[in-house]
Structure formats: C-alpha cells, structure tokens
C-alpha atoms as a PDB file:
ATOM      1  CA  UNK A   1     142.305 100.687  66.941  1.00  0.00           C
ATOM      2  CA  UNK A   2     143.394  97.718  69.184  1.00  0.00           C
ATOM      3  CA  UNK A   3     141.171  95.207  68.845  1.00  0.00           C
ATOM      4  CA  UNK A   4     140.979  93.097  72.286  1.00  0.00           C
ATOM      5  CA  UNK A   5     139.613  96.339  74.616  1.00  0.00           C
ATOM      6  CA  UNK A   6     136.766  96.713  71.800  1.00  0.00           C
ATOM      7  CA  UNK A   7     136.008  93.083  72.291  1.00  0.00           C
ATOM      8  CA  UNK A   8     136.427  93.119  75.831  1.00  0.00           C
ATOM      9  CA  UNK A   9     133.995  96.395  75.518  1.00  0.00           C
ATOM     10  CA  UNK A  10     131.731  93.876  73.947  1.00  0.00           C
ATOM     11  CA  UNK A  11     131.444  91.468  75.981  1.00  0.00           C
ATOM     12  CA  UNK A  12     130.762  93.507  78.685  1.00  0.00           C
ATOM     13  CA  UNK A  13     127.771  94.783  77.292  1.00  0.00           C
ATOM     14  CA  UNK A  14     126.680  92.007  76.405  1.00  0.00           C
ATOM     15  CA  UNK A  15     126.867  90.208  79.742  1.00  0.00           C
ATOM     16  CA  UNK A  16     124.647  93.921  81.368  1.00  0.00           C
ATOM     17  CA  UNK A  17     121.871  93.386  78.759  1.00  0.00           C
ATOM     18  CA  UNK A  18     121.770  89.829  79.763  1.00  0.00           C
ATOM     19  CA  UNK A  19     121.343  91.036  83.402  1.00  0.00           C
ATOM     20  CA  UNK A  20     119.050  93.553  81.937  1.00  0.00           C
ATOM     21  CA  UNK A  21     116.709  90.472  80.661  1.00  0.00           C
ATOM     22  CA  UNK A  22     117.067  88.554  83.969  1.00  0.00           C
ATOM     23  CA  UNK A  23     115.612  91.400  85.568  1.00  0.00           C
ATOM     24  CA  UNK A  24     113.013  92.547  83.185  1.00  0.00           C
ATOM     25  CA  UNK A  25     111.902  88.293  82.955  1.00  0.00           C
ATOM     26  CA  UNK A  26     112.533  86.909  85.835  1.00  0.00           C
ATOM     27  CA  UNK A  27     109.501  85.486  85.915  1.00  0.00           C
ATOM     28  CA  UNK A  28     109.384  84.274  82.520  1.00  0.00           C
ATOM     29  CA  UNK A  29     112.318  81.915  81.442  1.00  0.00           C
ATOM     30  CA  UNK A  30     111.375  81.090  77.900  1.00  0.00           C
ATOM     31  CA  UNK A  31     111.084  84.320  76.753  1.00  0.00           C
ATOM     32  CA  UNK A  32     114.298  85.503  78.552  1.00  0.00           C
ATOM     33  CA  UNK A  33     115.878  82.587  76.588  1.00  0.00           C
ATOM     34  CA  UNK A  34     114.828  83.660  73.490  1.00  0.00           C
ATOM     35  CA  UNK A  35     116.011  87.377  74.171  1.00  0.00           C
ATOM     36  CA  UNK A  36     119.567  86.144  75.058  1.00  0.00           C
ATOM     37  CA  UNK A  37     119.382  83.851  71.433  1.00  0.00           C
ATOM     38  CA  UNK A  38     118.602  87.432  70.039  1.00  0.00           C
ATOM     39  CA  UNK A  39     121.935  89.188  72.218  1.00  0.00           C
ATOM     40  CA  UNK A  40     123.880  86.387  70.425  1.00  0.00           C
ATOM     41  CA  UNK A  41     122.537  86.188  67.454  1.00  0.00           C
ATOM     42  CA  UNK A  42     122.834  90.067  66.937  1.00  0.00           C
ATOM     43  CA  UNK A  43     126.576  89.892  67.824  1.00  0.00           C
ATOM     44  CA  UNK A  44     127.507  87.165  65.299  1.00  0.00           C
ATOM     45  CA  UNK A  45     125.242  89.036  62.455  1.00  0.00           C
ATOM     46  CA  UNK A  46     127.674  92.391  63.610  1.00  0.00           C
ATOM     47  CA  UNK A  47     130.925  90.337  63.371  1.00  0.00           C
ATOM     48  CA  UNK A  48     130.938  86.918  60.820  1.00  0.00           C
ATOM     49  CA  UNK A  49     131.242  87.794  57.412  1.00  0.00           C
ATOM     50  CA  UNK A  50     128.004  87.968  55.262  1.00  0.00           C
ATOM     51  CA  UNK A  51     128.477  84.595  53.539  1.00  0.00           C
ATOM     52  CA  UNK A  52     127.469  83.671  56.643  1.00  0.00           C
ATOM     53  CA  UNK A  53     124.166  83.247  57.947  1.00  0.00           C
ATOM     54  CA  UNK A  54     122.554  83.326  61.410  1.00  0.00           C
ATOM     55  CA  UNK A  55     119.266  81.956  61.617  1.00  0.00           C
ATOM     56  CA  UNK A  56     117.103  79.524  63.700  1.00  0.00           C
ATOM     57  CA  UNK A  57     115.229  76.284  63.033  1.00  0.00           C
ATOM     58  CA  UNK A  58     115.299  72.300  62.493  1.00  0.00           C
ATOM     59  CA  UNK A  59     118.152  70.293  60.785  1.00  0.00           C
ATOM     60  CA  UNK A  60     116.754  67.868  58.476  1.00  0.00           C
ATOM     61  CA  UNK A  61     119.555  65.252  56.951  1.00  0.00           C
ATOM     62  CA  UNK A  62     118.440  63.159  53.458  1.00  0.00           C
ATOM     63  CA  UNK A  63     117.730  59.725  55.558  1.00  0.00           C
ATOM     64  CA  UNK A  64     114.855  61.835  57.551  1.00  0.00           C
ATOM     65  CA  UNK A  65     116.573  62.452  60.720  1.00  0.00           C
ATOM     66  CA  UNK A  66     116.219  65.671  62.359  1.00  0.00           C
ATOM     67  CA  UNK A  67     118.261  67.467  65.011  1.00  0.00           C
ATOM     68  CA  UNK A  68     116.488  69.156  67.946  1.00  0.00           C
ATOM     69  CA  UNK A  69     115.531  72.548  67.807  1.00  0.00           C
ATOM     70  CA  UNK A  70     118.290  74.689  67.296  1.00  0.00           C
ATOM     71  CA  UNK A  71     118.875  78.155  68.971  1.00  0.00           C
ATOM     72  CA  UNK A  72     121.589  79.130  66.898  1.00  0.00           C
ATOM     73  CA  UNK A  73     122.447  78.210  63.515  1.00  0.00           C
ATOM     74  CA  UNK A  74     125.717  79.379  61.466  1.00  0.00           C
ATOM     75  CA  UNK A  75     125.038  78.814  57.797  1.00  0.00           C
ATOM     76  CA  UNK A  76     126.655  78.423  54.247  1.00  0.00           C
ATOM     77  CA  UNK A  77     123.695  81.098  52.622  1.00  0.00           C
ATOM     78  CA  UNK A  78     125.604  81.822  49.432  1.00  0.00           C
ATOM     79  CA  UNK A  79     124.741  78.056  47.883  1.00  0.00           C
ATOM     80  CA  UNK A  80     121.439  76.906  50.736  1.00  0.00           C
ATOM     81  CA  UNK A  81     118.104  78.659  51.502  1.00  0.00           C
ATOM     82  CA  UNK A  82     116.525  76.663  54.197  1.00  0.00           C
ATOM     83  CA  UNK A  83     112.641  75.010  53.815  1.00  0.00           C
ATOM     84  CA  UNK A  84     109.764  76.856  54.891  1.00  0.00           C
ATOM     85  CA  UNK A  85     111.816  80.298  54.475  1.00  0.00           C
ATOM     86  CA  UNK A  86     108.993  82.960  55.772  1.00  0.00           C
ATOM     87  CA  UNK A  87     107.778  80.812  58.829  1.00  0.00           C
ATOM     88  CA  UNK A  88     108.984  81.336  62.093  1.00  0.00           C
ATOM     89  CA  UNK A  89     110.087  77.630  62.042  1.00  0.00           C
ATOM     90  CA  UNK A  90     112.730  77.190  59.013  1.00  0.00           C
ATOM     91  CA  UNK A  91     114.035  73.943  58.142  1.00  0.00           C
ATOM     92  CA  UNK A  92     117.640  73.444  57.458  1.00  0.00           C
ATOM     93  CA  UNK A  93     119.406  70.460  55.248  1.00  0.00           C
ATOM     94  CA  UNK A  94     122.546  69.533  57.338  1.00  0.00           C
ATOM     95  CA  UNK A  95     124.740  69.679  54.729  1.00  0.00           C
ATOM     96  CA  UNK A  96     124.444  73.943  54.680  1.00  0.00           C
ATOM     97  CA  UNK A  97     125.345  74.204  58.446  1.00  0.00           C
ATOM     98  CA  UNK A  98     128.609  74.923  59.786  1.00  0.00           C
ATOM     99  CA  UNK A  99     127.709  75.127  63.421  1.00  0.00           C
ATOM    100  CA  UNK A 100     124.498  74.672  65.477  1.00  0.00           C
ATOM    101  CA  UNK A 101     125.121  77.605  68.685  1.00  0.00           C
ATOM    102  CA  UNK A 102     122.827  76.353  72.108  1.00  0.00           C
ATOM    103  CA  UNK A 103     122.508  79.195  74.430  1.00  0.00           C
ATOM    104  CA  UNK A 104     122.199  79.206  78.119  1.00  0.00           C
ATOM    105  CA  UNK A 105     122.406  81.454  80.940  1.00  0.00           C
ATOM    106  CA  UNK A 106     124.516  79.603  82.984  1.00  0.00           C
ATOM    107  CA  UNK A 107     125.974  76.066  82.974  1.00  0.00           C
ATOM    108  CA  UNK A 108     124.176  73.644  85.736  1.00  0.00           C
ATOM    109  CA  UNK A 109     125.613  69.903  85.501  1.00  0.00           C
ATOM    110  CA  UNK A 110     121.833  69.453  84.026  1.00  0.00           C
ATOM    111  CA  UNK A 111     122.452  72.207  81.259  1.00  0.00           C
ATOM    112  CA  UNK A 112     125.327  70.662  80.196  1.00  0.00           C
ATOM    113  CA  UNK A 113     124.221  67.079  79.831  1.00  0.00           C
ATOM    114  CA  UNK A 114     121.300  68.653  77.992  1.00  0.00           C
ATOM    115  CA  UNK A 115     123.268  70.451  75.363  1.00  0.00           C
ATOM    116  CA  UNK A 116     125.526  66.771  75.182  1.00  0.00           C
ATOM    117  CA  UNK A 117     122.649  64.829  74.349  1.00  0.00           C
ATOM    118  CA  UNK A 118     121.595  67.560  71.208  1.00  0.00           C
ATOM    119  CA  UNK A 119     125.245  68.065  70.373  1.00  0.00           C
ATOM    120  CA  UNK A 120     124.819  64.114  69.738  1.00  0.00           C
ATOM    121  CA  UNK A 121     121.797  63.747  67.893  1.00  0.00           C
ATOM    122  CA  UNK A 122     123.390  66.807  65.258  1.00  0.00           C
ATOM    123  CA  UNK A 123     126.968  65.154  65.253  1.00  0.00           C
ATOM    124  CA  UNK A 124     125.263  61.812  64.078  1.00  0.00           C
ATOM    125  CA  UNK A 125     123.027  63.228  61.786  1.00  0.00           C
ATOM    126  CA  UNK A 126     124.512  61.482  58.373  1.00  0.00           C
ATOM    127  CA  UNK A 127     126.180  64.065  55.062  1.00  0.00           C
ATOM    128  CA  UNK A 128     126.094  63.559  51.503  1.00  0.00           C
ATOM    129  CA  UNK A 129     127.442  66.804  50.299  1.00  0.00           C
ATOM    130  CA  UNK A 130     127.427  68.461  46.637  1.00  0.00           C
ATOM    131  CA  UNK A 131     130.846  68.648  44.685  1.00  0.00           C
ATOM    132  CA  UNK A 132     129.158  72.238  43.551  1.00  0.00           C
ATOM    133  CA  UNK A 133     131.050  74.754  43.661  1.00  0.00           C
ATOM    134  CA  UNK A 134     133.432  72.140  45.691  1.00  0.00           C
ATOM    135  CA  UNK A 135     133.522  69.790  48.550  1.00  0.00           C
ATOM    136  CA  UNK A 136     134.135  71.247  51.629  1.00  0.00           C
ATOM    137  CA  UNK A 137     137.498  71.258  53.259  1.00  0.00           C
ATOM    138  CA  UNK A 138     136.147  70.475  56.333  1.00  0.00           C
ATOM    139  CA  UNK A 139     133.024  68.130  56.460  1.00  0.00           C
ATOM    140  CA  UNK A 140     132.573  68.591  60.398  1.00  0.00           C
ATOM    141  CA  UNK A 141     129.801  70.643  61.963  1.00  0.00           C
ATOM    142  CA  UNK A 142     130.657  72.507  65.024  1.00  0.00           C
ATOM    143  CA  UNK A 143     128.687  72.762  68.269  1.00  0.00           C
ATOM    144  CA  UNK A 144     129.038  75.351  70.337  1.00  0.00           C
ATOM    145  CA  UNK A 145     127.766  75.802  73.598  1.00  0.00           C
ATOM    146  CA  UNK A 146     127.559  79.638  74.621  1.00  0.00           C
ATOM    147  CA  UNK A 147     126.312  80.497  78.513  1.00  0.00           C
ATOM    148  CA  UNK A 148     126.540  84.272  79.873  1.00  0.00           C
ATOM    149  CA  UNK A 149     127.015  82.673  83.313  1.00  0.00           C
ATOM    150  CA  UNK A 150     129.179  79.739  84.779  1.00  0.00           C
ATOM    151  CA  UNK A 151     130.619  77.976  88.120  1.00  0.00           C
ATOM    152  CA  UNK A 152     134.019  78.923  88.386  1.00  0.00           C
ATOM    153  CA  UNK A 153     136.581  77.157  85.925  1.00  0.00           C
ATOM    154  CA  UNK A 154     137.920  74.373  88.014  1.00  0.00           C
ATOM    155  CA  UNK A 155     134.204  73.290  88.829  1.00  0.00           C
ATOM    156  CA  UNK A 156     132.880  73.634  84.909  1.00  0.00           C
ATOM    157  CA  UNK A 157     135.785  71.721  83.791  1.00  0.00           C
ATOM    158  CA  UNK A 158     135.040  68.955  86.489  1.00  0.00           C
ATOM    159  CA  UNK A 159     131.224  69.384  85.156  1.00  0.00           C
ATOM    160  CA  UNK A 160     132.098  69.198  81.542  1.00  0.00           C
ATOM    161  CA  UNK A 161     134.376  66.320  81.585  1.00  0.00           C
ATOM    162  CA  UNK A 162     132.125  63.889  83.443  1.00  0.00           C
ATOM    163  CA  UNK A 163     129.184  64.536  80.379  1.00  0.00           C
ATOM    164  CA  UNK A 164     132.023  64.273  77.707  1.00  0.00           C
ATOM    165  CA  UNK A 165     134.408  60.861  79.371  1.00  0.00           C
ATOM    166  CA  UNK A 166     132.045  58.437  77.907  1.00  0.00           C
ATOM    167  CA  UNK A 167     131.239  60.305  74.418  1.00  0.00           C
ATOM    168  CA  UNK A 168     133.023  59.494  71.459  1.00  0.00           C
ATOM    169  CA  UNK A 169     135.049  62.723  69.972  1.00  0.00           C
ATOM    170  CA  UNK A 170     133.179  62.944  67.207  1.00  0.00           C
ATOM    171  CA  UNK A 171     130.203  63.199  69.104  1.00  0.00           C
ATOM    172  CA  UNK A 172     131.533  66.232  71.668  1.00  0.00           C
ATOM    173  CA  UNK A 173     130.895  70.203  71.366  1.00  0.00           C
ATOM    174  CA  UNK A 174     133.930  71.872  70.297  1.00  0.00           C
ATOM    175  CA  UNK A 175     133.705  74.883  71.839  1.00  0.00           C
ATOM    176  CA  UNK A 176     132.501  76.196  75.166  1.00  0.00           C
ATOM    177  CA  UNK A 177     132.073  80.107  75.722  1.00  0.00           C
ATOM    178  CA  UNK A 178     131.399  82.375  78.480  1.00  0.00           C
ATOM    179  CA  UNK A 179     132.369  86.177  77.220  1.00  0.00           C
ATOM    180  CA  UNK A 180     134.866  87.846  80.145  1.00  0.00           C
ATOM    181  CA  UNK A 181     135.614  84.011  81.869  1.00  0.00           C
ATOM    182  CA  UNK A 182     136.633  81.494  79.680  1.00  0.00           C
ATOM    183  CA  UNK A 183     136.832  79.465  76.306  1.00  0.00           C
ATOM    184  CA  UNK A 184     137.091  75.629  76.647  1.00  0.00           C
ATOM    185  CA  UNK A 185     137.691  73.704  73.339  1.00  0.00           C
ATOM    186  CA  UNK A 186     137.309  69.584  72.940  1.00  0.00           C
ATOM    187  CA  UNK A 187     135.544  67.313  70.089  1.00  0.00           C
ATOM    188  CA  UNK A 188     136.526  67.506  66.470  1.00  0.00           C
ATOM    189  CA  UNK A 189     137.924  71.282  66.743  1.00  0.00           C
ATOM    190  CA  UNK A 190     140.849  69.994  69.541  1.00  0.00           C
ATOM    191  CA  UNK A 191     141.413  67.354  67.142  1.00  0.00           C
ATOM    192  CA  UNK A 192     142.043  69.678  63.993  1.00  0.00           C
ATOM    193  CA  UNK A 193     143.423  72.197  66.208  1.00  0.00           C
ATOM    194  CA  UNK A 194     145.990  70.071  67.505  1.00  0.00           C
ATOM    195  CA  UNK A 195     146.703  67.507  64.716  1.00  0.00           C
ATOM    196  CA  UNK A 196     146.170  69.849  61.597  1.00  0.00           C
ATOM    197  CA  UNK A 197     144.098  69.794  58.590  1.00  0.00           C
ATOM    198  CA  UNK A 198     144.646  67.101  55.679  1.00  0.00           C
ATOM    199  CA  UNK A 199     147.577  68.261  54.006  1.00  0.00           C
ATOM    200  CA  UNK A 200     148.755  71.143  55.761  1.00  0.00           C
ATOM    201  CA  UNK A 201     152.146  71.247  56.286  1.00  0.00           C
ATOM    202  CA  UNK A 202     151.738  70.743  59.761  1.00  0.00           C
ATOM    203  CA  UNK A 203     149.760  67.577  59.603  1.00  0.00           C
ATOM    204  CA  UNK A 204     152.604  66.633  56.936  1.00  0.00           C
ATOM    205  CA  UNK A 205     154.793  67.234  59.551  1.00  0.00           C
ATOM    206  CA  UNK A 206     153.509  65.245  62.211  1.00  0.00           C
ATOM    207  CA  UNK A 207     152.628  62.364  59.852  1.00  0.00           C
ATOM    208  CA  UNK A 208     156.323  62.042  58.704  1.00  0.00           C
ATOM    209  CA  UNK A 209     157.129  61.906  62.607  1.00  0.00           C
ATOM    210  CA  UNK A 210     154.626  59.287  63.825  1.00  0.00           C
ATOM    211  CA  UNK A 211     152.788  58.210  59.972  1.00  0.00           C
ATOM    212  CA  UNK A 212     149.682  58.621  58.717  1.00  0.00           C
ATOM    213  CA  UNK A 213     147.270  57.520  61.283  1.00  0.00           C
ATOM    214  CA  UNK A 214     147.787  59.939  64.191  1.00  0.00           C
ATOM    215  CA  UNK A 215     144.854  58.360  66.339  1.00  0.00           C
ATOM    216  CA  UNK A 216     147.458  57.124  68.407  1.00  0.00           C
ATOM    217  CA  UNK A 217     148.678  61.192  69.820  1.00  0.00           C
ATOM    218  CA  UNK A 218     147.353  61.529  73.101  1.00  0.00           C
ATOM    219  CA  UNK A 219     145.082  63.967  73.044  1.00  0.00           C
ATOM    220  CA  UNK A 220     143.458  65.896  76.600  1.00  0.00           C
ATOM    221  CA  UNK A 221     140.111  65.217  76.474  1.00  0.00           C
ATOM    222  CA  UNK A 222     139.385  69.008  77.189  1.00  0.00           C
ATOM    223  CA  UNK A 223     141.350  72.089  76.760  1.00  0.00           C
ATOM    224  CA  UNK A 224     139.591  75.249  79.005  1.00  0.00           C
ATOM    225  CA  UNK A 225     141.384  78.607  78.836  1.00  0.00           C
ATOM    226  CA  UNK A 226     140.843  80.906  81.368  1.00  0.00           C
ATOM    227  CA  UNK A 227     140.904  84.528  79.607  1.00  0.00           C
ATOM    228  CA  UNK A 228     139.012  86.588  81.632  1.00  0.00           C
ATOM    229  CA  UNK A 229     137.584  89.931  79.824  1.00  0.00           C
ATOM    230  CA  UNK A 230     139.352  88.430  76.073  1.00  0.00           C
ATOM    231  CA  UNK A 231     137.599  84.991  76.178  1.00  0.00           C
ATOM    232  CA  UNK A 232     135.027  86.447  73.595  1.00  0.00           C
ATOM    233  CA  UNK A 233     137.823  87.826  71.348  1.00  0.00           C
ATOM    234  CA  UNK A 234     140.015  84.455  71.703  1.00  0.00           C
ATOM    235  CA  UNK A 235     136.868  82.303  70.438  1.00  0.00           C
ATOM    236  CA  UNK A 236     135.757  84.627  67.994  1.00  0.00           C
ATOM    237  CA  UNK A 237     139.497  84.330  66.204  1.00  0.00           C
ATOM    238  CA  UNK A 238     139.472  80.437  66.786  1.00  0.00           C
ATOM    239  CA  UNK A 239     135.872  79.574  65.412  1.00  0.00           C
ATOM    240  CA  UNK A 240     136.888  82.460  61.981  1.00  0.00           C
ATOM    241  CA  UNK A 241     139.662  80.608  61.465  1.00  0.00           C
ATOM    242  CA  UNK A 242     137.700  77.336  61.448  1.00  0.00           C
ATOM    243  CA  UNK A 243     135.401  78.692  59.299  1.00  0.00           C
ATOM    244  CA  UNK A 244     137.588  80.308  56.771  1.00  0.00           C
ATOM    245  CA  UNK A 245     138.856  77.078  56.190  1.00  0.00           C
ATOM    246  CA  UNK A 246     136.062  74.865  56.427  1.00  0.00           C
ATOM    247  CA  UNK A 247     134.996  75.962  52.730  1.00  0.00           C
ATOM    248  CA  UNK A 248     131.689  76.511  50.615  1.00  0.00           C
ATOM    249  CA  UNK A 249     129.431  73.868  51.515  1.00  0.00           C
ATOM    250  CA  UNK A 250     126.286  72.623  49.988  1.00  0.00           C
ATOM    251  CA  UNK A 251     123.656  70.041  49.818  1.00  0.00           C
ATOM    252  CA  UNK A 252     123.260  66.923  47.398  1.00  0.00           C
ATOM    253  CA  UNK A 253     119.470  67.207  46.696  1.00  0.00           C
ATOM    254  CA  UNK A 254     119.790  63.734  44.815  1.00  0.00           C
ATOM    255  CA  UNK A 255     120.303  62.271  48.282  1.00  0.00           C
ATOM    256  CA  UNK A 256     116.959  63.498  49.992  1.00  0.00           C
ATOM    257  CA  UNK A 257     115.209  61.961  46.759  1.00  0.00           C
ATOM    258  CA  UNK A 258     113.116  59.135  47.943  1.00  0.00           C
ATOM    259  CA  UNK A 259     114.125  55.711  45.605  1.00  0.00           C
ATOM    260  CA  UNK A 260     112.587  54.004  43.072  1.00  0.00           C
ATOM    261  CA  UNK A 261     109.732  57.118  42.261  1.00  0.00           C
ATOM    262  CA  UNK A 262     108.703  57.872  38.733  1.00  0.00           C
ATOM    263  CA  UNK A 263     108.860  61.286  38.779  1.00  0.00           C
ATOM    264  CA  UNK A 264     107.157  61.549  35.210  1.00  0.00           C
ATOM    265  CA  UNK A 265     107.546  60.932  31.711  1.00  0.00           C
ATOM    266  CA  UNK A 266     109.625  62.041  29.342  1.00  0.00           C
ATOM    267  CA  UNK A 267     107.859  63.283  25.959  1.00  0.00           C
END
C-alpha cells in the first residue's frame, strides 16, 4: 500500500464529517466543538503509537500554575496517570505532556490570537522532570493548532505572523494544520527542525561551521507549506518524528511537594 492516497483518503473524511457536524449543530457551537475534538482525537488514537496517550483536561506544573483548558492532550502514559482519572475533568502534571492540540473550525485573526495567548500560558508553565527511566531528549512541549477550515495561505500566513512578530520563540505554536491545505511550522519545532538536536551530527555540523551558540542563524519566523490533499500526511511524519525523539518523560513528584511540611514521624 502507498501511504499518501490513504492519508489523503483520510483527511477527506475527516474534513465531510466535520461538515456533517456543522450541519447537524449549526445552532449549537460548543457542542460542535467538542464533536470535532472527538474527529481529532479519534484519528490520533488510530495512528500514534500506544505509548501515547490522547486525553483531555488541565495542566497543573509543581509551582501551582495551570494551563487553560486543553482540547487535546498528547501524553507520556507509560510512566504518568493524570489526577482525578474517572472525572470528566482530568488533571495533568506538565512534565507528562508532549503536546497540548487546540482545535478550531476555521482560523479568524481572533482564533488565532486566542490559541497564542494559551499556547503562552502552557509554554511558560515551569518543568522539573524525573531522571526515571531518563531525562527526556527533548524537554519542549509542542502546541499545535489544528483548524478543518482556513483563509487561503497567503492571508493565514499574513494572520499568523502578526500574532507571532512580537512573541518570543519559545513562546510560539509549532505547528499549524489544516488536513488537504496546508502545514505551517514556527516556535521551538522550526528551531530543532532547522538547527538540529544536541549532538546530532547535524547540529555538530553546523556548530563546527558557525560554534556553539547558533542563536545568531537567521531563522524565518514562519515556515507554511502548501500541500494540498498530503498536508495531513506531511504533519503526521513531522510531529512522529518529534516525538520519537523527544523520549520517555516523567514527573518529579518531589517538586509539587509543598516545603518545610512534616509529613510524619518516623518510628
């Protein structure tokens, strides 16, 4: 089997049973949000690995911070179990997420600042992680903004620069998807993705050429690649590769010990 026409096949039906959900809720936005978080949700279940997780919920860091509500959220399950597992609203530590996913129908100048300001909040949320079973590779979270509709690709771009010119890197969504138009890529992915990971022999590469600190390589602020009918394939290979090489990630539970408690005595 050939892979991209399956995908393409894919995102096809996922963009009619999006339509399908306008149609049926037209009148009733929240709940034909929450059907497109299930479309999504479903399709990353179908085609991440196991290790992997999908669930929903808050992100809770050890200094008490929390992130907003997340649609989406992409998981480390083999070492983390969230909080509150059976309720409908689970708790996450930050340290066990690899990505927080917002989902939108379509991508307004006033959807995109929205999903900014939350990819913000995450980003900052501080990380102590556990050396068990290792550090991660990778200590970044992504965020990933997916919308089943958009403005055409000259106008997004235009749209998703002016929310990004002012926001530190490390503060920006790394990925923006819309299956069968595009995939545009920025933040901490474009950084990786162009400068390589610590001690690759890429990144060894381009630190003999220019030395150690490449802050200095120009780097586009945004990257947006117009696929067409292969833009869900093309992410889904980008954002497995990050993942296969972010590593096992866990949570220091010293860290979200309050100080100076006496927990008991010792007999």
């Amino acid at each position: 089997m050939v892979l991209p026409p399956y995908f393409r096949n894919i995102a096809i039906e996922l963009n009619r049973k999006s339509e399908s959900i306008r149609g049926a809720f037209f009148s009733h936005h929240g709940s034909a949000g929450e059907n497109r978080e299930s479309l999504v949700a479903e399709f990353l279940r179908d085609y991440l690995p196991n290790r992997y997780g999908i669930d929903t919920g808050l992100i809770n860091s050890f200094d008490g911070q929390f992130s907003n509500q997340a649609d989406l959220i992409i998981a480390d399950t083999s070492f983390n179990s969230p909080l509150y597992p059976s309720s409908p609203n689970r708790i996450w530590l930050v340290e066990a997420v690899y990505a927080l996913i917002e989902v939108k129908t379509s991508l307004s100048p006033s959807d995109i600042q929205d999903s900014v300001d939350k990819c913000r909040r995450f980003k900052r949320l501080p990380r102590k992680f556990s050396d068990a079973p290792s550090m991660p590779s990778i200590s970044d979270s992504l965020f990933i903004l997916w919308a089943f509709e958009s403005s055409k690709s000259e106008t997004l771009k235009l749209n998703l620069i002016k929310s990004i010119v002012n926001v530190p890197r490390a503060e920006q969504p790394d990925f923006v998807i819309v299956p069968g138009q595009l995939v545009a890529t920025t933040g901490q992915y474009m950084e990786l993705a162009k400068h390589g990971q610590h001690g690759s022999e890429y990144r060894k590469k381009l630190e003999k050429q220019h030395g150690p600190d490449l802050t200095g390589l120009q780097l586009d602020l945004i990257q947006v690649d117009e696929c067409g009918p292969d833009s869900l394939f093309v992410w889904l290979i980008w954002m497995l590769s990050w993942l296969k090489r972010a590593g096992s990630r866990s949570s220091d539970l010293l860290a979200y010990l309050p100080p100076d408690v006496v927990w008991g005595r010792r007999v």
